[in-house]
C-alpha atoms as a PDB file:
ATOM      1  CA  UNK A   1     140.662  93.975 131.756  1.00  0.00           C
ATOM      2  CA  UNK A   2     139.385  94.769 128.250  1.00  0.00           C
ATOM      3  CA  UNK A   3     135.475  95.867 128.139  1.00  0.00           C
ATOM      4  CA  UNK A   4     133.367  95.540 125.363  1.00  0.00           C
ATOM      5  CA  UNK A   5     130.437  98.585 125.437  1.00  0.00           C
ATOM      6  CA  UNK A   6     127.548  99.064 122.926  1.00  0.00           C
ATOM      7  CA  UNK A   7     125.363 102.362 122.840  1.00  0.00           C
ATOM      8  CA  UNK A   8     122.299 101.483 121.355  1.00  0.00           C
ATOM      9  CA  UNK A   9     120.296 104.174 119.312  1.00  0.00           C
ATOM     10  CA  UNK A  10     116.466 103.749 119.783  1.00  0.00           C
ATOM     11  CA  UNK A  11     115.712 105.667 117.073  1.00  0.00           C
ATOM     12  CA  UNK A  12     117.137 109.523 116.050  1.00  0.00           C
ATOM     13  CA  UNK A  13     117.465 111.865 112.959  1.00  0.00           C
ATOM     14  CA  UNK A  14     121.308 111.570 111.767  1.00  0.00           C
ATOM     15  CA  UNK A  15     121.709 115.349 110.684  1.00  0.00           C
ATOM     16  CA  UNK A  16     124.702 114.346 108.058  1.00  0.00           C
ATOM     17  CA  UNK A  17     124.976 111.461 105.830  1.00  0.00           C
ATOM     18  CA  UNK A  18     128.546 110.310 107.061  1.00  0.00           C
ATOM     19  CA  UNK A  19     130.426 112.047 110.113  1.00  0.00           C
ATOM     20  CA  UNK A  20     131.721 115.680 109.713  1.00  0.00           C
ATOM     21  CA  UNK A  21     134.689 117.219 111.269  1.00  0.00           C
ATOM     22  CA  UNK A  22     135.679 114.244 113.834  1.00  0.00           C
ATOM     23  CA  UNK A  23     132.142 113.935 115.344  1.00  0.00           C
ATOM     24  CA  UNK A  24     128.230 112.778 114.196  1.00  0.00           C
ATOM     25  CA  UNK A  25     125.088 114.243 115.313  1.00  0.00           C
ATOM     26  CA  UNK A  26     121.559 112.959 116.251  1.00  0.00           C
ATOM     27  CA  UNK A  27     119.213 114.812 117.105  1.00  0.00           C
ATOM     28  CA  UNK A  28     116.953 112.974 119.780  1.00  0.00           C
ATOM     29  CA  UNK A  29     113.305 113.524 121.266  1.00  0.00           C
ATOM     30  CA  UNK A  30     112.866 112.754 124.496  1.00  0.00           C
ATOM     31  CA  UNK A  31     110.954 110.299 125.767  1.00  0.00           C
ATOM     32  CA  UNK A  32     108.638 111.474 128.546  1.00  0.00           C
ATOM     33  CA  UNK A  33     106.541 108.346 129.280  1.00  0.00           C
ATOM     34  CA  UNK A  34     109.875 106.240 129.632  1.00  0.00           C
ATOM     35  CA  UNK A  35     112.217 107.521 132.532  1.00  0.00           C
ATOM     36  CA  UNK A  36     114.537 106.728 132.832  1.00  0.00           C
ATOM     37  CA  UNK A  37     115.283 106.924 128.943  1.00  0.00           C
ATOM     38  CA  UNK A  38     118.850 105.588 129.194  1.00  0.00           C
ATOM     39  CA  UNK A  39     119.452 102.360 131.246  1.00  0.00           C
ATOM     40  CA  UNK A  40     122.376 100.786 131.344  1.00  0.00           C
ATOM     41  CA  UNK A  41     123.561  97.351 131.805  1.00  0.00           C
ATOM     42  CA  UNK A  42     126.694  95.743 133.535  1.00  0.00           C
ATOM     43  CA  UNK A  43     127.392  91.946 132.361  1.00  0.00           C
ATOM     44  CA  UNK A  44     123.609  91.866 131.668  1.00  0.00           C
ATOM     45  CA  UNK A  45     122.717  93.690 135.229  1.00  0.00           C
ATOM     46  CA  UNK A  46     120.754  96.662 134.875  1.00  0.00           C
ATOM     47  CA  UNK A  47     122.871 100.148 137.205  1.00  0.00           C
ATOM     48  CA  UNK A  48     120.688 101.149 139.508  1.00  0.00           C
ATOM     49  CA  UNK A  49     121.759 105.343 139.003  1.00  0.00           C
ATOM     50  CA  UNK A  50     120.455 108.308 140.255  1.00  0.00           C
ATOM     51  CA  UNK A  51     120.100 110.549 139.346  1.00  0.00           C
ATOM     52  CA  UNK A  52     118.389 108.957 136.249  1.00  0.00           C
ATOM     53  CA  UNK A  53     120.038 109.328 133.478  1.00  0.00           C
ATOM     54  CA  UNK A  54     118.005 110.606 130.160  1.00  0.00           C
ATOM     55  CA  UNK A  55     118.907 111.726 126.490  1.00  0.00           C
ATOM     56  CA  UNK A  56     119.098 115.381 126.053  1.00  0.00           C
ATOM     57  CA  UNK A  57     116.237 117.918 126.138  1.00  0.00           C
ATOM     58  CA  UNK A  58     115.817 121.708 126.056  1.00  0.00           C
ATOM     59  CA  UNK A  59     118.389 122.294 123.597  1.00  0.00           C
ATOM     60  CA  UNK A  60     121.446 120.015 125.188  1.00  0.00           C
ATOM     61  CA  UNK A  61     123.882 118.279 123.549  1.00  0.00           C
ATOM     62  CA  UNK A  62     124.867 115.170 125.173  1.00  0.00           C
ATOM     63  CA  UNK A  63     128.322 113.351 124.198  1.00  0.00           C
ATOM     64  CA  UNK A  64     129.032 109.972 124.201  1.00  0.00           C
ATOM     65  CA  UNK A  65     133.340 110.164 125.239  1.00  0.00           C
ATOM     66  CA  UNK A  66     135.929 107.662 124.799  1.00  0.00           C
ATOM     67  CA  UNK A  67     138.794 109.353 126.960  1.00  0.00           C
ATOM     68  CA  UNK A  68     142.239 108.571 128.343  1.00  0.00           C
ATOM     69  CA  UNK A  69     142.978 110.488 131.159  1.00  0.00           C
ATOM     70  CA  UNK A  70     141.948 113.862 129.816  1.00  0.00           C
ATOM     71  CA  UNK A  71     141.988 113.385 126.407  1.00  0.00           C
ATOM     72  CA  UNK A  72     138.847 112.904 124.700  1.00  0.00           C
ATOM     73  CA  UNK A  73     139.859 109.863 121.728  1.00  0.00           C
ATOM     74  CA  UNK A  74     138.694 110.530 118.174  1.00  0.00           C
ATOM     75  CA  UNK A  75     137.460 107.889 115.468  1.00  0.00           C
ATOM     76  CA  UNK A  76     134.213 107.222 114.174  1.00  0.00           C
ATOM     77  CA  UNK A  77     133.817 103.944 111.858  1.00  0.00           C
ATOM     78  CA  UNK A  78     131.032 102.931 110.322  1.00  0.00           C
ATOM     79  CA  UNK A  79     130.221  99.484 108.825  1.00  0.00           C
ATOM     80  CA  UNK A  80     129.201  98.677 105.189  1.00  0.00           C
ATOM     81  CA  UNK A  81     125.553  97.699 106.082  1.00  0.00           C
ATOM     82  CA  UNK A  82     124.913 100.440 107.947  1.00  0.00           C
ATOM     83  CA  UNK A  83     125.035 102.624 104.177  1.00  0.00           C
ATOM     84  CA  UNK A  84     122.787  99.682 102.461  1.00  0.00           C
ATOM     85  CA  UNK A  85     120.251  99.174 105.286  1.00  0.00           C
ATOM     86  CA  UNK A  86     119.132 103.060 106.723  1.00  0.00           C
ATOM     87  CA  UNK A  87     116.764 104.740 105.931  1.00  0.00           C
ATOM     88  CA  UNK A  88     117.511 108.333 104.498  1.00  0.00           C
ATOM     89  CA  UNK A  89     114.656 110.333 103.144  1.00  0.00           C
ATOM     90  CA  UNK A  90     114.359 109.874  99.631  1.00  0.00           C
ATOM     91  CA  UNK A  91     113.384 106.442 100.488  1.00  0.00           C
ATOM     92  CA  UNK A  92     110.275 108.183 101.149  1.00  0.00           C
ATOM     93  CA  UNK A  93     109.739 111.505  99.602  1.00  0.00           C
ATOM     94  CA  UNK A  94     112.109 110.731  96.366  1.00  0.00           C
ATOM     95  CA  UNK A  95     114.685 113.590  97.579  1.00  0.00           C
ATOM     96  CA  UNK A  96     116.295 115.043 100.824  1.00  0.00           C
ATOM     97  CA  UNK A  97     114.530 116.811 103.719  1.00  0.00           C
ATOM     98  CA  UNK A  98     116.117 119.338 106.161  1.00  0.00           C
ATOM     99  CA  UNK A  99     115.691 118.524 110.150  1.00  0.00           C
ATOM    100  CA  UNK A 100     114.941 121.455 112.064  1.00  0.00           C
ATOM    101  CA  UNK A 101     117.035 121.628 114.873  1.00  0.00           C
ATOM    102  CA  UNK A 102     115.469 124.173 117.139  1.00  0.00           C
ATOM    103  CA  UNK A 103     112.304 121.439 116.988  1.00  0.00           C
ATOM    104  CA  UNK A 104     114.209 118.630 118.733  1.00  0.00           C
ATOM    105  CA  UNK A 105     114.721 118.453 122.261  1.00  0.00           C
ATOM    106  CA  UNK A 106     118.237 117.887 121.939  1.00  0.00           C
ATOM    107  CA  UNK A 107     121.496 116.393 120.367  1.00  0.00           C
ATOM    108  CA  UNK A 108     123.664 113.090 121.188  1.00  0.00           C
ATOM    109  CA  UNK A 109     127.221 113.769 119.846  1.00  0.00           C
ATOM    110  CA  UNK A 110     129.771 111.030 119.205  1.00  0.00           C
ATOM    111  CA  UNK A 111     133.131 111.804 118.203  1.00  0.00           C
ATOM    112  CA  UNK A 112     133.993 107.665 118.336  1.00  0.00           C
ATOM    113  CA  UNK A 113     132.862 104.602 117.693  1.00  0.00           C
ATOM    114  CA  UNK A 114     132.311 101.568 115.296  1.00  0.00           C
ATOM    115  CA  UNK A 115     128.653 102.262 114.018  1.00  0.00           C
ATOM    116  CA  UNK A 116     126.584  99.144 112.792  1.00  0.00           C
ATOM    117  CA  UNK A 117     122.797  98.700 111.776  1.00  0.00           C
ATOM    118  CA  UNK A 118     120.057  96.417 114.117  1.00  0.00           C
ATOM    119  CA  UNK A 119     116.860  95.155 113.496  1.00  0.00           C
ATOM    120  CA  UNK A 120     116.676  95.437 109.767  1.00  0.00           C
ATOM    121  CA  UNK A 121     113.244  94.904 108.504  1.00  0.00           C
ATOM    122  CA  UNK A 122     110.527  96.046 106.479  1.00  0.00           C
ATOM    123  CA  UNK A 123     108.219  99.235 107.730  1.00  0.00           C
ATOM    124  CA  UNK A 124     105.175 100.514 106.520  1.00  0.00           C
ATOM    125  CA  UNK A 125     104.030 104.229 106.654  1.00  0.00           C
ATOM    126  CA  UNK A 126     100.854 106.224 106.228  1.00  0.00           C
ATOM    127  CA  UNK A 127     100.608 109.431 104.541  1.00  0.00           C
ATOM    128  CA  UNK A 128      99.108 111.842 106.761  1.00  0.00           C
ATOM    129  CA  UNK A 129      96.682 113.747 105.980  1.00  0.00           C
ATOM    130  CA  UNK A 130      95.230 110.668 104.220  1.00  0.00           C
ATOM    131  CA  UNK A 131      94.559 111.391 100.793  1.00  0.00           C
ATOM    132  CA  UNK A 132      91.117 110.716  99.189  1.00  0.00           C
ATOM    133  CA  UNK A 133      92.766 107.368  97.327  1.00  0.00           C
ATOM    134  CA  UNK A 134      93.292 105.218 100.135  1.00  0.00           C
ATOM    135  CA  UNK A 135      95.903 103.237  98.360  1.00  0.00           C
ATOM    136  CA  UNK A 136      97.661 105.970  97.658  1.00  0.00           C
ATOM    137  CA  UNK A 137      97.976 106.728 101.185  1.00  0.00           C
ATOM    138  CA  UNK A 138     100.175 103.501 102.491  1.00  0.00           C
ATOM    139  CA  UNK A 139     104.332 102.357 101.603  1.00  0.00           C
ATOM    140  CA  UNK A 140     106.058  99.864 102.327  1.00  0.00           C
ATOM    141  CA  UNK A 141     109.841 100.494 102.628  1.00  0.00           C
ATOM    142  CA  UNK A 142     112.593  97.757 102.016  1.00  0.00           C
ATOM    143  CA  UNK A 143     113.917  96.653 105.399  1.00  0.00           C
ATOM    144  CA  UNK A 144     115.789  99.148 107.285  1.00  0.00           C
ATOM    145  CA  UNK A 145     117.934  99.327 110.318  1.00  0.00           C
ATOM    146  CA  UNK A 146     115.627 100.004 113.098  1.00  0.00           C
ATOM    147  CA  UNK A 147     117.858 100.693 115.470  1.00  0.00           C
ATOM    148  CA  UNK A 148     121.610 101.979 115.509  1.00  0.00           C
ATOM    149  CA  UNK A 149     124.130  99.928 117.564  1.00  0.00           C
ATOM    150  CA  UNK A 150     127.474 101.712 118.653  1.00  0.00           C
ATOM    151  CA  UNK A 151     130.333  99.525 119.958  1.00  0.00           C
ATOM    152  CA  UNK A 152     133.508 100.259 121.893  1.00  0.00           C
ATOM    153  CA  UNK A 153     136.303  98.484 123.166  1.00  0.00           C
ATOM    154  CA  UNK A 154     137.576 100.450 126.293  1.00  0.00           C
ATOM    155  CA  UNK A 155     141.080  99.374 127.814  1.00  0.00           C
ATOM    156  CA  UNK A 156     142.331  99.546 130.983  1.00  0.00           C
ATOM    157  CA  UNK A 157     143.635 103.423 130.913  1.00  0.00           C
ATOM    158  CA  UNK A 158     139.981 104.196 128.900  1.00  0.00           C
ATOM    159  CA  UNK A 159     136.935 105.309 130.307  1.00  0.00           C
ATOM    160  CA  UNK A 160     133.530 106.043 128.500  1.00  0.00           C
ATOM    161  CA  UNK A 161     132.041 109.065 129.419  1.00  0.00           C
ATOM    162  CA  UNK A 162     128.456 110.483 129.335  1.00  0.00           C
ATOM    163  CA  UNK A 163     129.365 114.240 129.151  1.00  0.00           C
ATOM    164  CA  UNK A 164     126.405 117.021 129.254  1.00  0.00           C
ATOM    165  CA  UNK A 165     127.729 120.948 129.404  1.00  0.00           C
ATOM    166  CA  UNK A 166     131.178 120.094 130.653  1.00  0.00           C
ATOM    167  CA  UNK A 167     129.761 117.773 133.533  1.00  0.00           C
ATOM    168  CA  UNK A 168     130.154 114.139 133.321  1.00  0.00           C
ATOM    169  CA  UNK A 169     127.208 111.979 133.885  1.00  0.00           C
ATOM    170  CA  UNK A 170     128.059 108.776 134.144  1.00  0.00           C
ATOM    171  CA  UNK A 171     131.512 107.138 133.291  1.00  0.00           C
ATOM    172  CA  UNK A 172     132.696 103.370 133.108  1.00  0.00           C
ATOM    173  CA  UNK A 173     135.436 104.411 135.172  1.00  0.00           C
ATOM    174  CA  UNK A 174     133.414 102.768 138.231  1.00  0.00           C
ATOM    175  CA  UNK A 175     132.461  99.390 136.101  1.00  0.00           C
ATOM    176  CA  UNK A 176     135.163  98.694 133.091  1.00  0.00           C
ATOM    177  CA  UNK A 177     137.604  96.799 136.162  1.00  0.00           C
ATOM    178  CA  UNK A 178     134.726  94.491 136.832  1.00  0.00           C
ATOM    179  CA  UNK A 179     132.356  94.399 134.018  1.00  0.00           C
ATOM    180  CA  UNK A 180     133.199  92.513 130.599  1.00  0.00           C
ATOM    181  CA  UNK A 181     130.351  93.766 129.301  1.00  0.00           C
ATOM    182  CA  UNK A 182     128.329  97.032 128.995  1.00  0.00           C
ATOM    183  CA  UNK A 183     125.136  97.788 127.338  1.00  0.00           C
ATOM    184  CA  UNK A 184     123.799 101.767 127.224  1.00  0.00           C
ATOM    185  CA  UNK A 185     120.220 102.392 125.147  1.00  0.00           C
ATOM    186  CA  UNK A 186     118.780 105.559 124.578  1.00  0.00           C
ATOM    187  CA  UNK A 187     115.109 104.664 124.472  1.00  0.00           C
ATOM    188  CA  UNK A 188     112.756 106.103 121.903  1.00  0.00           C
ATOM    189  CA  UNK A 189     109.369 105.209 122.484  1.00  0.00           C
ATOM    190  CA  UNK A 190     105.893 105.160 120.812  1.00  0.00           C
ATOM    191  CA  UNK A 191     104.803 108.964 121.513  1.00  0.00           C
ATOM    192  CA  UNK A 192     108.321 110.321 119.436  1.00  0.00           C
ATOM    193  CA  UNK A 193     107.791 108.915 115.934  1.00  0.00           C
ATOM    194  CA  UNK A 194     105.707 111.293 115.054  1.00  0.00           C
ATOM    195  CA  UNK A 195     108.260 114.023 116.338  1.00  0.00           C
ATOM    196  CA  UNK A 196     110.897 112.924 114.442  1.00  0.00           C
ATOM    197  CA  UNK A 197     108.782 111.468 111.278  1.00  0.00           C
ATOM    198  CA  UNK A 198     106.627 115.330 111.038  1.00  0.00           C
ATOM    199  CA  UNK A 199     107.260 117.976 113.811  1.00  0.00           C
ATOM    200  CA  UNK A 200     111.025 118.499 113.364  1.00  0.00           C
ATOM    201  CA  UNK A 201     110.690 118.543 109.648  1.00  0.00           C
ATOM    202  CA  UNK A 202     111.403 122.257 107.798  1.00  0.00           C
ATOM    203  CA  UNK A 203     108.703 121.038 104.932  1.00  0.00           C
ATOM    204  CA  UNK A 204     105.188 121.536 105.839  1.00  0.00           C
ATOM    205  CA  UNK A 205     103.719 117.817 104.926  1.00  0.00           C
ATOM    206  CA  UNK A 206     102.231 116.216 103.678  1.00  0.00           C
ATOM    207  CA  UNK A 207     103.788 113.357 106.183  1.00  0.00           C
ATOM    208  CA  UNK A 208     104.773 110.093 105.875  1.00  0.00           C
ATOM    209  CA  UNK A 209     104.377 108.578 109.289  1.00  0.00           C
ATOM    210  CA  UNK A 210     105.512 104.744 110.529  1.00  0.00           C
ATOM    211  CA  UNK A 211     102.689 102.036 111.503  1.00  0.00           C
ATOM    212  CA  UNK A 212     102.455 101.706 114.927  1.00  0.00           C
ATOM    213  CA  UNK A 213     105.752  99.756 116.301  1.00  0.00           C
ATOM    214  CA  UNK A 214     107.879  98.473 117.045  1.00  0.00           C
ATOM    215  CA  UNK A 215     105.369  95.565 118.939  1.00  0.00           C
ATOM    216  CA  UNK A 216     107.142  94.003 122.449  1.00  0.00           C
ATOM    217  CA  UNK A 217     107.522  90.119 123.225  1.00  0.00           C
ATOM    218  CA  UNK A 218     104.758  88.638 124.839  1.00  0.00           C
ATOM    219  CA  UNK A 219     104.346  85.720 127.186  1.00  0.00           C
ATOM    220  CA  UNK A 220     101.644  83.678 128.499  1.00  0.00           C
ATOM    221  CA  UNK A 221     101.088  85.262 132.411  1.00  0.00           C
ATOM    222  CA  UNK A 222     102.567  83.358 135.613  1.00  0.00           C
ATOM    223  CA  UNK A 223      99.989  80.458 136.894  1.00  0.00           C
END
């Protein structure tokens, strides 16, 4: 049976515009307040997995694996929109700025998958240190994908790995016979935007730093 998986990207800092040499890197923050940081979901179940799976810290590099058997499949697409509706730097500095990669806590590595923007909408961000003109201190982008979805289709022989030095951390293999449908996010919350917005920067600021975001659903509580 045919399953249909989507990786979805929290946030991140893509270190290259387009893929490079069969595989694209993001470099990922932690997120300390929110373990586990990767949950997944089986036909809209969430895995109950231990240990708890998170995204990489202290230097790792975790990749995301399409394989058959033992080979590891290559092929990275990416979708139109995806070029229109990120956000690269210039957007807010006017040129290009250099991530710092020994100031991340790690890397997530794909070497596959059909890449497509999510939650495209406008953001506003804050100089910091505020200037002395307050209104020279705010900007409001153009939307922009807030997220980054990653879809796979993964046939009966396939397998989607989670792969960290060599050791695979969780795989499909146990779910693709009986799930139609997998969901994977890599959670970014609150306390990184900051980290990836001014701390892994190689330019020494002034920063331009999101509005607080992105705000949850709410509901009226149980009578």
């Amino acid at each position: 049976m045919t399953t249909f998986a989507t990786l979805v990207l929290d946030s991140g800092a893509f270190l290259t515009s387009l893929p490079e040499s069969g595989k694209w890197d993001v470099a990922y923050f932690d997120s300390d307040r929110s373990k586990p940081s990767i949950r997944i979901y089986s036909d809209g179940k969430e895995l109950s997995i231990s240990p708890e799976l998170n995204t990489p810290s202290r230097g790792s590099i975790l990749e995301v694996q399409l394989t058959e058997g033992n080979r590891v499949k290559k092929g990275i697409s990416v979708d139109s929109s995806l070029i229109l509706n990120r956000l690269t730097w210039d957007k807010l500095y006017g040129e290009g700025k250099e991530i710092d990669q020994s100031k991340v806590d790690g890397i997530i590595r794909f070497t596959s998958g059909y890449f497509r923007p999510s939650l495209i909408k406008a953001r506003r961000f804050k100089l910091y240190p505020a200037p002395a003109k307050a209104s020279d201190g705010e900007k409001w982008i153009e939307p922009v994908a807030h997220n980054v979805v990653v879809h796979y289709t993964i046939g009966d022989a396939e397998e989607l790995k989670l792969v960290r030095g060599g050791r695979t951390l969780w795989t499909s293999g146990g779910h693709a016979s009986s799930a139609s449908i997998l969901e994977i996010e890599c959670i970014a919350d609150h306390a990184t935007a900051e980290q990836y917005y001014s701390h892994c920067l190689k330019h020494k600021g002034p920063y331009w730093l999101p509005n607080q975001g992105d705000p949850p659903p709410a509901w009226p509580p149980v009578k």
